[in-house]
Protein backbone atom coordinates (compact mmCIF):
# COMPACT_ATOMS: atom_id res chain seq x y z
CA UNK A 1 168.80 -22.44 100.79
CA UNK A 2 168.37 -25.30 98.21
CA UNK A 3 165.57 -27.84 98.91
CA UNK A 4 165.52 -31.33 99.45
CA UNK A 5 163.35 -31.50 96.47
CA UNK A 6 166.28 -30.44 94.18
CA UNK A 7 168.24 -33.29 95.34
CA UNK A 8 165.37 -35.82 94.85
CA UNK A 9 164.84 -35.32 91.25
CA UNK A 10 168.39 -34.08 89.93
CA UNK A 11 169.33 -37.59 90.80
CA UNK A 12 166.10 -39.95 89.79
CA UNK A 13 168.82 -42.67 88.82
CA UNK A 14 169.45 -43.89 91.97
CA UNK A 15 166.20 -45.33 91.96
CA UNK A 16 166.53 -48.11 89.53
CA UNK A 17 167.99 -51.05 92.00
CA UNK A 18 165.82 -53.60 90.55
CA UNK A 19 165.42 -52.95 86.75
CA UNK A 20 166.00 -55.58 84.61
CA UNK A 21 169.35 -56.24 82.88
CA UNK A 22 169.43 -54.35 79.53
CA UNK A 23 172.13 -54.73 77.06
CA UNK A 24 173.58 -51.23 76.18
CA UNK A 25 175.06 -50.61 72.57
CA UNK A 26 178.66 -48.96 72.21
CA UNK A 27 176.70 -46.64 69.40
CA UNK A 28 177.72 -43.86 66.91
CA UNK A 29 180.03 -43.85 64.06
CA UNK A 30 181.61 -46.56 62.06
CA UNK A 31 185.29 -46.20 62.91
CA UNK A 32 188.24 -47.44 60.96
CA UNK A 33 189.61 -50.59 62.29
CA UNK A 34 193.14 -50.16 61.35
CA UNK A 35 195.50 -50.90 64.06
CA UNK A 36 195.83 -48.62 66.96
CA UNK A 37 197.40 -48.37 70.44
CA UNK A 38 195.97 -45.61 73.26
CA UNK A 39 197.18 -44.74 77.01
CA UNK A 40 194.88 -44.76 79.79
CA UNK A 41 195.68 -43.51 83.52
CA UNK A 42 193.96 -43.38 86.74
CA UNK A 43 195.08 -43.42 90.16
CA UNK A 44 193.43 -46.06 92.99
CA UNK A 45 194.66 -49.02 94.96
CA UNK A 46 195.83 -52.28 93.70
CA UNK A 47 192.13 -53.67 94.15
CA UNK A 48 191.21 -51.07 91.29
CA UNK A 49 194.14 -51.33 89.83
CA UNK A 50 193.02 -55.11 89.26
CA UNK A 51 189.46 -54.45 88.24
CA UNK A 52 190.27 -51.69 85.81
CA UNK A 53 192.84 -54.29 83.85
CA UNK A 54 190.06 -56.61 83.65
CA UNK A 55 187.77 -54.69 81.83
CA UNK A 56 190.28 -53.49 79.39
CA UNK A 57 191.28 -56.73 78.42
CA UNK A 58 187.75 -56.96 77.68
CA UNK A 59 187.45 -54.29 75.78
CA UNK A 60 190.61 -55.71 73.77
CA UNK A 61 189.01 -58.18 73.17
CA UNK A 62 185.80 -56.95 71.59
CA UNK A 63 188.13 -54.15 69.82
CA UNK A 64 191.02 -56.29 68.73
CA UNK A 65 192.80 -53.37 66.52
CA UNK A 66 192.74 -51.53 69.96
CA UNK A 67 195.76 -52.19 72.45
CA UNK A 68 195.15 -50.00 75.61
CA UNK A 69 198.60 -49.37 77.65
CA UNK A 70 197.40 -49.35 81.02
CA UNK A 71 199.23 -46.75 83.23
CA UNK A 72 197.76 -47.45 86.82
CA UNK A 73 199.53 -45.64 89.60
CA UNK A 74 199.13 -43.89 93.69
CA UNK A 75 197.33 -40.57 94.32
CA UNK A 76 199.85 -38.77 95.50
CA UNK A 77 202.02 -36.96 92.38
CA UNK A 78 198.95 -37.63 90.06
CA UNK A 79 198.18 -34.86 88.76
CA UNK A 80 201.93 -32.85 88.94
CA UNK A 81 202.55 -35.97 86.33
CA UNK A 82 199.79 -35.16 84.51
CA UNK A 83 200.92 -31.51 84.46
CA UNK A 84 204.47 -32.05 82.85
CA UNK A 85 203.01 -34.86 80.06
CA UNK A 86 200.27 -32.20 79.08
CA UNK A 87 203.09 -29.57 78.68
CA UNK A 88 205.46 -31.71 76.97
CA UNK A 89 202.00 -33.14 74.40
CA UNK A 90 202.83 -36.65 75.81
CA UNK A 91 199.70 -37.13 78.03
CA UNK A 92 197.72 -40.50 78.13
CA UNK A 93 194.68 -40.87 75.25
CA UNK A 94 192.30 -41.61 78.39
CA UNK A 95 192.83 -39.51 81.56
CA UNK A 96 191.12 -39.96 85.32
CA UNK A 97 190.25 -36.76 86.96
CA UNK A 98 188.96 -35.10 89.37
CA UNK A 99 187.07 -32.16 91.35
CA UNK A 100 187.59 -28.65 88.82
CA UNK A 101 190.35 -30.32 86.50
CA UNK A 102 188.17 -31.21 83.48
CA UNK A 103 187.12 -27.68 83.31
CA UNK A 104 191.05 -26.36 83.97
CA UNK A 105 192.36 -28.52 81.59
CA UNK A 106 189.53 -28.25 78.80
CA UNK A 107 189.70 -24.64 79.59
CA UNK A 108 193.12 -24.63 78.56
CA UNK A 109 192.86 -26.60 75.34
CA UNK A 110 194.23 -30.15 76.81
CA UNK A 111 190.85 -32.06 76.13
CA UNK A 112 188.71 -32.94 73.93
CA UNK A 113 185.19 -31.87 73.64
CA UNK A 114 183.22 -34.52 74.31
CA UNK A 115 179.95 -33.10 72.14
CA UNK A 116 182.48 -33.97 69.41
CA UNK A 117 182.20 -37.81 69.86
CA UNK A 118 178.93 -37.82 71.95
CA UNK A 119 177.49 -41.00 70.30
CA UNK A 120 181.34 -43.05 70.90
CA UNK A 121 181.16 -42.17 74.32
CA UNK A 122 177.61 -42.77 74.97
CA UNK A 123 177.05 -39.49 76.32
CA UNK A 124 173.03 -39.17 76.00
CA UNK A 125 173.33 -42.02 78.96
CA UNK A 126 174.33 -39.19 81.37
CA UNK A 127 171.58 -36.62 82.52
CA UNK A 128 173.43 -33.37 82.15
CA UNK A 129 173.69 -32.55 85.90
CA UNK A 130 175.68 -35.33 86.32
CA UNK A 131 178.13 -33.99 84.25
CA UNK A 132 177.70 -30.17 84.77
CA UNK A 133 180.82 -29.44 86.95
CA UNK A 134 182.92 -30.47 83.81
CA UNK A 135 181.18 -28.48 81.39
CA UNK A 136 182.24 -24.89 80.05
CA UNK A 137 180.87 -22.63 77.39
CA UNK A 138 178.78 -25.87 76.49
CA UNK A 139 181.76 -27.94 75.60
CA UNK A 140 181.65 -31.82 77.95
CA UNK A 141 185.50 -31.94 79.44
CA UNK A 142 184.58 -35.49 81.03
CA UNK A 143 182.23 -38.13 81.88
CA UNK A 144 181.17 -39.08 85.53
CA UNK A 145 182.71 -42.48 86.74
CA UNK A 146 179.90 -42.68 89.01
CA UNK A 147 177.96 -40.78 92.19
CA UNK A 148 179.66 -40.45 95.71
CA UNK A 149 178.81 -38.59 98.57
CA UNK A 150 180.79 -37.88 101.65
CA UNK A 151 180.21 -39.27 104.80
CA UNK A 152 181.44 -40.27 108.01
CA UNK A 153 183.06 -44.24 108.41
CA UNK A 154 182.53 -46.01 111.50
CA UNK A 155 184.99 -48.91 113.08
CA UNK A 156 181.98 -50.56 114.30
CA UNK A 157 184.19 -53.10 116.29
CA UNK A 158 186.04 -50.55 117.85
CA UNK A 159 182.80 -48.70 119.42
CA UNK A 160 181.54 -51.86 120.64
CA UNK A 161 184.94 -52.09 121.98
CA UNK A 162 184.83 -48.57 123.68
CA UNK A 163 181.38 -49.28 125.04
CA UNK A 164 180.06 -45.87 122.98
CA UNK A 165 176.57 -46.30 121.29
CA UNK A 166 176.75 -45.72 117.48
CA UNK A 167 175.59 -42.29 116.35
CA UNK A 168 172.20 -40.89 115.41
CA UNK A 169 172.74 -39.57 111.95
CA UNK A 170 169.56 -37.74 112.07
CA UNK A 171 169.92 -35.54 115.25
CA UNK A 172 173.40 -35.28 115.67
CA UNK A 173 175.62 -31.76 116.10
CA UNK A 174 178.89 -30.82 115.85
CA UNK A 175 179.49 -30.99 119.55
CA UNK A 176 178.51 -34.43 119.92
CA UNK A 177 180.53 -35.63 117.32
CA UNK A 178 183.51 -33.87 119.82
CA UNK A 179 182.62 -35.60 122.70
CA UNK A 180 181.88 -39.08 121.14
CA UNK A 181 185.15 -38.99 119.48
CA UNK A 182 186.73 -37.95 123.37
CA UNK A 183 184.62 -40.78 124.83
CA UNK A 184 185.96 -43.52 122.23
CA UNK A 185 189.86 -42.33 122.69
CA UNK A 186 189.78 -42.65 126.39
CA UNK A 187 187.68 -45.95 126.51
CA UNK A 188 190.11 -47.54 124.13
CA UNK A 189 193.84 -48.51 124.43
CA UNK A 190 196.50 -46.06 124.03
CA UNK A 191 197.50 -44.84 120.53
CA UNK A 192 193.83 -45.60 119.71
CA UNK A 193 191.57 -42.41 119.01
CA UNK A 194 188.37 -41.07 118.12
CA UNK A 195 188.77 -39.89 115.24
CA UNK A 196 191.16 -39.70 111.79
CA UNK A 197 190.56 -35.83 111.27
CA UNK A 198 190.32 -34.53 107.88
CA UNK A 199 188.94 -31.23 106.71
CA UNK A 200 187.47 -32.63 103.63
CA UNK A 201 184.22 -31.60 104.67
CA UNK A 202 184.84 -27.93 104.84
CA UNK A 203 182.04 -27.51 101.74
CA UNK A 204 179.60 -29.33 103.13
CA UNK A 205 179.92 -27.65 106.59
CA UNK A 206 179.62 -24.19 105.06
CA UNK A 207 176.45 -25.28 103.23
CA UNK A 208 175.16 -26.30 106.82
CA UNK A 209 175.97 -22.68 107.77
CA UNK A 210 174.80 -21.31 104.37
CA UNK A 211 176.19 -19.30 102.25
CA UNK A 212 177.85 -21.82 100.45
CA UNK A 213 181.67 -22.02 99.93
CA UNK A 214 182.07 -20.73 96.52
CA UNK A 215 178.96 -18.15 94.94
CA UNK A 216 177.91 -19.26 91.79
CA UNK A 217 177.90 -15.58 90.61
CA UNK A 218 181.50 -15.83 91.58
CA UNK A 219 183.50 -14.90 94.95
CA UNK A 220 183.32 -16.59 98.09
CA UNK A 221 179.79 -17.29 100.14
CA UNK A 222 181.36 -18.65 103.35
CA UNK A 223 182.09 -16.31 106.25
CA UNK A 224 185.11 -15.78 108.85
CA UNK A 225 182.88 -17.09 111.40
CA UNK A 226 181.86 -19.94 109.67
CA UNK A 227 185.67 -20.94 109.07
CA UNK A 228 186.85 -20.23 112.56
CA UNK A 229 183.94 -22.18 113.96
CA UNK A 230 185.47 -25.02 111.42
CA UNK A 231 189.03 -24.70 112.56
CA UNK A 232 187.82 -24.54 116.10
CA UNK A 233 186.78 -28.33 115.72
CA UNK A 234 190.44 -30.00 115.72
CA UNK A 235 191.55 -27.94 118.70
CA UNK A 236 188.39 -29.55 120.43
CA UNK A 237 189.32 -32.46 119.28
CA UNK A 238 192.90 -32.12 120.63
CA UNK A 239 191.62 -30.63 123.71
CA UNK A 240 189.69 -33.95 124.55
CA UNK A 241 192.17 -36.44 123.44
CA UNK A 242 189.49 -37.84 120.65
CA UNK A 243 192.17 -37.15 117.59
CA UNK A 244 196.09 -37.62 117.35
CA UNK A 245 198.60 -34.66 118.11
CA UNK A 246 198.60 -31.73 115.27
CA UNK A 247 202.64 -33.50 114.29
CA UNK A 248 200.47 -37.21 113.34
CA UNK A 249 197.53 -35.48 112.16
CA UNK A 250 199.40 -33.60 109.26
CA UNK A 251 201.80 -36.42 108.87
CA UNK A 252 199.41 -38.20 107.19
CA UNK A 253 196.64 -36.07 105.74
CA UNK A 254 197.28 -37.03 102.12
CA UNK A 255 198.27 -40.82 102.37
CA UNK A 256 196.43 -44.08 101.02
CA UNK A 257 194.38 -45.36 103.12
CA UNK A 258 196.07 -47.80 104.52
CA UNK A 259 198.43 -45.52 106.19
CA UNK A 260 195.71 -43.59 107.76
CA UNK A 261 194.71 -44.33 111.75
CA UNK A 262 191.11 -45.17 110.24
CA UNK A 263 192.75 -47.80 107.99
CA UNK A 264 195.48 -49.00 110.40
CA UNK A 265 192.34 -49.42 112.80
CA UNK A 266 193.46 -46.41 115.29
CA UNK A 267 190.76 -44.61 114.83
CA UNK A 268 187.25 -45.41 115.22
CA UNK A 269 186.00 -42.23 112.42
CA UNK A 270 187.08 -40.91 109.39
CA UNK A 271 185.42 -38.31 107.40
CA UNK A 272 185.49 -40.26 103.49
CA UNK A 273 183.24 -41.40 100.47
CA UNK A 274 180.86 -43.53 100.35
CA UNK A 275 182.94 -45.75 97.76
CA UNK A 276 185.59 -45.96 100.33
CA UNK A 277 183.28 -47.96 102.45
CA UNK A 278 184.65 -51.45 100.66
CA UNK A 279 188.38 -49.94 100.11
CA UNK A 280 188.27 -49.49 104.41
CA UNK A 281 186.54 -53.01 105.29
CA UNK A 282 188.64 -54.96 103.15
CA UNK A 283 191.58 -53.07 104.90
CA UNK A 284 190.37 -53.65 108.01
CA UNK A 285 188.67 -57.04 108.18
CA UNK A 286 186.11 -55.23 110.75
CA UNK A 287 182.51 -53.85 110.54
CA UNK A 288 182.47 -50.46 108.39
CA UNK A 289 179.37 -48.36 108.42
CA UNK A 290 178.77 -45.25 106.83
CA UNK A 291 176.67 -42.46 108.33
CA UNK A 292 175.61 -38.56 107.97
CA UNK A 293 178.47 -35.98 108.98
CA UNK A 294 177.53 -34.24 112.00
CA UNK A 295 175.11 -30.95 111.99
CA UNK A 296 172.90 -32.21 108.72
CA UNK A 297 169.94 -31.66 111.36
CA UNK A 298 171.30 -28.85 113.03
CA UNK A 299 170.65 -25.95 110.63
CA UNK A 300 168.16 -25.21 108.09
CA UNK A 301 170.03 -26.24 104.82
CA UNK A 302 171.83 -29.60 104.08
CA UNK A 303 175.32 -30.04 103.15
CA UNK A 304 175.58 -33.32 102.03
CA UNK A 305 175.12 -33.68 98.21
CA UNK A 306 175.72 -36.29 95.72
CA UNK A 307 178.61 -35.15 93.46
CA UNK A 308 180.86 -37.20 90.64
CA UNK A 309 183.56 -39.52 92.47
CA UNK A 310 186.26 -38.95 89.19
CA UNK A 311 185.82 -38.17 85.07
CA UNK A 312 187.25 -40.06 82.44
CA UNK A 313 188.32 -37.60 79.96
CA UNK A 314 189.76 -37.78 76.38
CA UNK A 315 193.57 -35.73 75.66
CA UNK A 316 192.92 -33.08 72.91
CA UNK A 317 196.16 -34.06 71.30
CA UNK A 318 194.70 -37.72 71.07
CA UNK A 319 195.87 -39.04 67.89
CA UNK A 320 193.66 -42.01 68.08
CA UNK A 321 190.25 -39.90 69.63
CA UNK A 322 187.72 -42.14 68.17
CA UNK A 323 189.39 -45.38 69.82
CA UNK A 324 189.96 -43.03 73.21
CA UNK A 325 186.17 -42.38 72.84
CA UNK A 326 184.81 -46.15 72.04
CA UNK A 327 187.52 -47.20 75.53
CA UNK A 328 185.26 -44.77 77.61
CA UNK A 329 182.00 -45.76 76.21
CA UNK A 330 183.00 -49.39 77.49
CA UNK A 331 184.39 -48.69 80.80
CA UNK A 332 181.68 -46.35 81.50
CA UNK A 333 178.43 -47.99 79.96
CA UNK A 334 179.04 -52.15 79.22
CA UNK A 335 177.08 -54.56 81.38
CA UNK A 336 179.87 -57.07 81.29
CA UNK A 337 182.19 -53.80 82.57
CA UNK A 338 180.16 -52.82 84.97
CA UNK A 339 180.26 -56.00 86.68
CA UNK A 340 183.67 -56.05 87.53
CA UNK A 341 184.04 -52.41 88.54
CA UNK A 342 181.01 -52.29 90.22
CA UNK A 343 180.62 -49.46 93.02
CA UNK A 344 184.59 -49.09 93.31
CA UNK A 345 184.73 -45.64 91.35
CA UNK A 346 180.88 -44.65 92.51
CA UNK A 347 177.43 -45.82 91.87
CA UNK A 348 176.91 -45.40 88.20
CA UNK A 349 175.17 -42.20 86.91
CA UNK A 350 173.70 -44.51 84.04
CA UNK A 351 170.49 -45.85 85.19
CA UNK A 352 170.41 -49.07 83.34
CA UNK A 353 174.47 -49.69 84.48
CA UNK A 354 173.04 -49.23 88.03
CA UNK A 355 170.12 -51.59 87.14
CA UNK A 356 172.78 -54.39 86.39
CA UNK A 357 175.37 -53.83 88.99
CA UNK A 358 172.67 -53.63 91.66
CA UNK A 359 172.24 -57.92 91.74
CA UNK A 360 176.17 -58.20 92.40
CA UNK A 361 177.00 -55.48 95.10
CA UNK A 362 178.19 -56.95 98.42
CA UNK A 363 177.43 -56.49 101.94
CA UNK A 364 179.80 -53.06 101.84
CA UNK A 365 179.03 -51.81 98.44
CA UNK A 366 175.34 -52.40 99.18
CA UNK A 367 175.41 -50.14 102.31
CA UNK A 368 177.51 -47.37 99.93
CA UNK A 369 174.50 -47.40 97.37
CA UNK A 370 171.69 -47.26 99.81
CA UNK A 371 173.88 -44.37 101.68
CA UNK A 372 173.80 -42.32 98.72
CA UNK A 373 170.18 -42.88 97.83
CA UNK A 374 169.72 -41.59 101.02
CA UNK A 375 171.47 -38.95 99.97
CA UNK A 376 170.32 -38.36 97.34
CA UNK A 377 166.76 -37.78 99.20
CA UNK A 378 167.88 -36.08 102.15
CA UNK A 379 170.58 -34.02 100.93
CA UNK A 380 170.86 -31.41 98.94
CA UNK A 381 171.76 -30.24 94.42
CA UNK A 382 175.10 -30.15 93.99
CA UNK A 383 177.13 -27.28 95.72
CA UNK A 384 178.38 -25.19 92.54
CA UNK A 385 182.49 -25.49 92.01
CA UNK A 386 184.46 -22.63 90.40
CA UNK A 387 186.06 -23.72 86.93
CA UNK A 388 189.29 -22.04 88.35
CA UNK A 389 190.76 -21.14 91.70
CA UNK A 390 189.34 -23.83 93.87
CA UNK A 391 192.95 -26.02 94.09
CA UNK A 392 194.76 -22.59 95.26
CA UNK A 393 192.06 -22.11 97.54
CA UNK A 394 192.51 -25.98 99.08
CA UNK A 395 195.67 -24.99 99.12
CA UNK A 396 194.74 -21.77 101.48
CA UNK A 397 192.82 -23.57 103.75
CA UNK A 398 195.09 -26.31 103.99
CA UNK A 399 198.29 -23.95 105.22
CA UNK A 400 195.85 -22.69 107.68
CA UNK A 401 194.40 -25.29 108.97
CA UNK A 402 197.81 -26.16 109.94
CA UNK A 403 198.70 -22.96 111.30
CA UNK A 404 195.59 -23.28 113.95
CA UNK A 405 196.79 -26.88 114.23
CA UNK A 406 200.10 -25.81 115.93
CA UNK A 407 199.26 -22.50 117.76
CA UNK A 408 200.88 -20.42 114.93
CA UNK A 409 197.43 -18.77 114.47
CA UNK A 410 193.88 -18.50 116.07
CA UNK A 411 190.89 -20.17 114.61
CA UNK A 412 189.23 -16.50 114.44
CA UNK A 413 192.20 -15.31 112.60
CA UNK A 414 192.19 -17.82 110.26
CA UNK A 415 188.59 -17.66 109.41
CA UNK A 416 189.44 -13.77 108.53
CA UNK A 417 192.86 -14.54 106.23
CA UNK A 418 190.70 -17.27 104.84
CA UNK A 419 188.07 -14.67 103.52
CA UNK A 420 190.72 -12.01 102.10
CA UNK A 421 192.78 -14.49 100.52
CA UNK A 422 190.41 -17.12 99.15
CA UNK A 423 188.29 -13.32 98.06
CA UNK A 424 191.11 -12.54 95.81
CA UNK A 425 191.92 -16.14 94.47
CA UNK A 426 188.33 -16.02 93.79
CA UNK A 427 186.91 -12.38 93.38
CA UNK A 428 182.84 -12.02 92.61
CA UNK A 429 181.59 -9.77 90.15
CA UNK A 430 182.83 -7.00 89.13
């Protein structure tokens, strides 16, 4: 079990709301300034899309030899993009990522060590945990964008609609987040239900259960039962009425989020992060809260945990590194920067960037922050991610969840194959 303690003090930065603006200096060497043009690429919504252009025209600005090529684009077909441009040695200077893919791709010689440029990209800003999930053999893959945790969003409108009381995050199991989400599809109109069903949460619900998900000493943690109890949930679910038929549900598991039920406001819960609290409200034009995922009272160890929302990393084939570098250092760790991102990739892992952003956050971005300081007490260190394997074990659970989803196989079964297969994908010591 790790302790609440762990989670307190790994992330002390989230306690900085009303520090006083302090102007932060885009330090280190004494580049060249001869003309230079870099590629940066990130995935989002046009609302980022917007904010991110802002800030590097900015930075163009204040680094006039440096013209950025902006390469915004959707989610889906990201990273098989990224894949073929890293191949080919055509990849973007600047790269968004994700979950394990600093480590994969540093791992495999498509980054750049970030020790290498450490004062361009302002990394002694960055406590080291916040960054430890993109670290190998001591080389930095990627910076942190800025602290998320997952959650549970609430269409407040639409409970006050179905005549269901709002949840108590504190006591609340896994059973009565079934039977509220069955309550709120039959109390509202037709086509309306409970809940927008994801199994993003699968890490954080083995952590409930303990062992965790992946073993830091390598191999798998969780157990059959643990999955089958996990893939019992959406049968329940189905059972009850409180989520949409297994044919809508995988329809549109990976989608923006405005083709979700959640963001199409025909479904009253969504399992997301706590930076999608805005994205969803603005979507909406309703009342978004953000509260605990079921069962974080129910057992003895917390699942929740405060983890990096995306990494801005630097390509290894770079031919322009130190202007790559000096682009991070801006959009990660300038006040005037910071203002115009704000909480949209994560509350900053930078204390005094948090300390300047805090003044501006609105009414949703607000609730995100103090969400994740609450977190960030309550919750737990971050749950330890393999630096290969875990995308073909997604993958895994994925292709079973489905199975269970259409009858093709039981939830106990599928906690078994789960085990086997994810145990070779994965295997612990040796």
């Amino acid at each position: 079990m790790v302790s609440r303690r762990q989670g307190r003090t790994r992330f002390a930065w989230l306690g900085v709301a009303a520090a006083a603006v302090v102007a932060l200096a885009i330090g280190g060497a004494a580049f060249a300034q001869d003309p230079v043009t870099i590629r940066f690429t990130w995935w989002g919504n046009p609302d980022r899309d917007a904010r991110t252009n802002q800030m590097v025209e900015l930075f163009m600005e204040a680094y006039p030899w440096i013209t950025v090529v902006t390469e915004p684009t959707v989610f889906d077909g990201y990273f098989d993009k990224l894949a073929t441009s890293a191949a080919a040695g055509d990849a973007p200077d600047v790269i968004t990522m994700g979950g394990t893919y600093p480590v994969e791709y540093g791992a495999a010689g498509q980054l750049l060590d970030l020790t290498t440029v450490a004062d361009a990209v302002g990394l002694g800003n960055y406590d080291p945990s916040s960054y430890s999930s993109a670290t190998l053999g001591g080389a930095v893959y990627g910076l942190p964008t800025g602290g998320n945790a997952r959650g549970l969003l609430i269409n407040v409108d639409l409970f006050e609609q179905a005549g269901v009381p709002l949840p108590d995050d504190s006591t609340w199991t896994w059973q009565d987040f079934v039977d509220i989400a069955g309550q709120l599809s039959a109390n509202l109109p037709d086509g309306v239900y409970g809940v927008d069903w994801r199994l993003d949460i699968k890490e954080e619900f083995a952590a409930q259960r303990g062992p965790e998900m992946f073993l830091p000493g390598g191999g798998i943690g969780v157990t059959p039962e643990t999955m089958a109890d996990l893939f019992q949930i959406p049968l329940d679910l189905m059972a009850n009425g409180g989520m949409p038929s297994a044919e809508q549900t995988v329809e549109l598991l990976n989608t923006q989020a405005e083709r979700t039920y959640f963001g199409q406001g025909k479904a009253a819960m969504i399992f997301a992060y706590s930076n999608n609290v805005q994205e969803f409200a603005n979507l909406l034009g309703q009342r978004v809260n953000i509260v605990k995922i079921p069962g974080e009272a129910q057992y003895a160890s917390p699942g929740l945990q405060v983890l990096p929302s995306q990494y801005f990393t630097i390509y290894a084939r770079s031919k322009a590194p130190e202007a790559a570098a000096l682009l991070v250092n801006w959009l990660l760790n300038e006040p005037e920067a910071a203002k115009i991102i704000l909480g949209n990739r994560g509350l900053s892992f930078n204390p005094e960037i948090a300390a300047v952003i805090a003044p501006f956050l609105g009414e949703f971005e607000a609730q995100a922050a103090q969400y994740l300081a609450r977190v960030a007490n309550e919750g737990r260190a971050a749950l330890f991610v393999p630096s290969s394997g875990k995308g073909e074990v997604d993958d895994l659970t994925n292709l079973l969840h489905e199975q269970v989803l259409f009858g093709i196989t039981s939830p106990a079964d599928a906690g078994e194959e789960y085990v086997e297969q994810a145990s070779r994908i994965i295997p612990g010591p040796q």
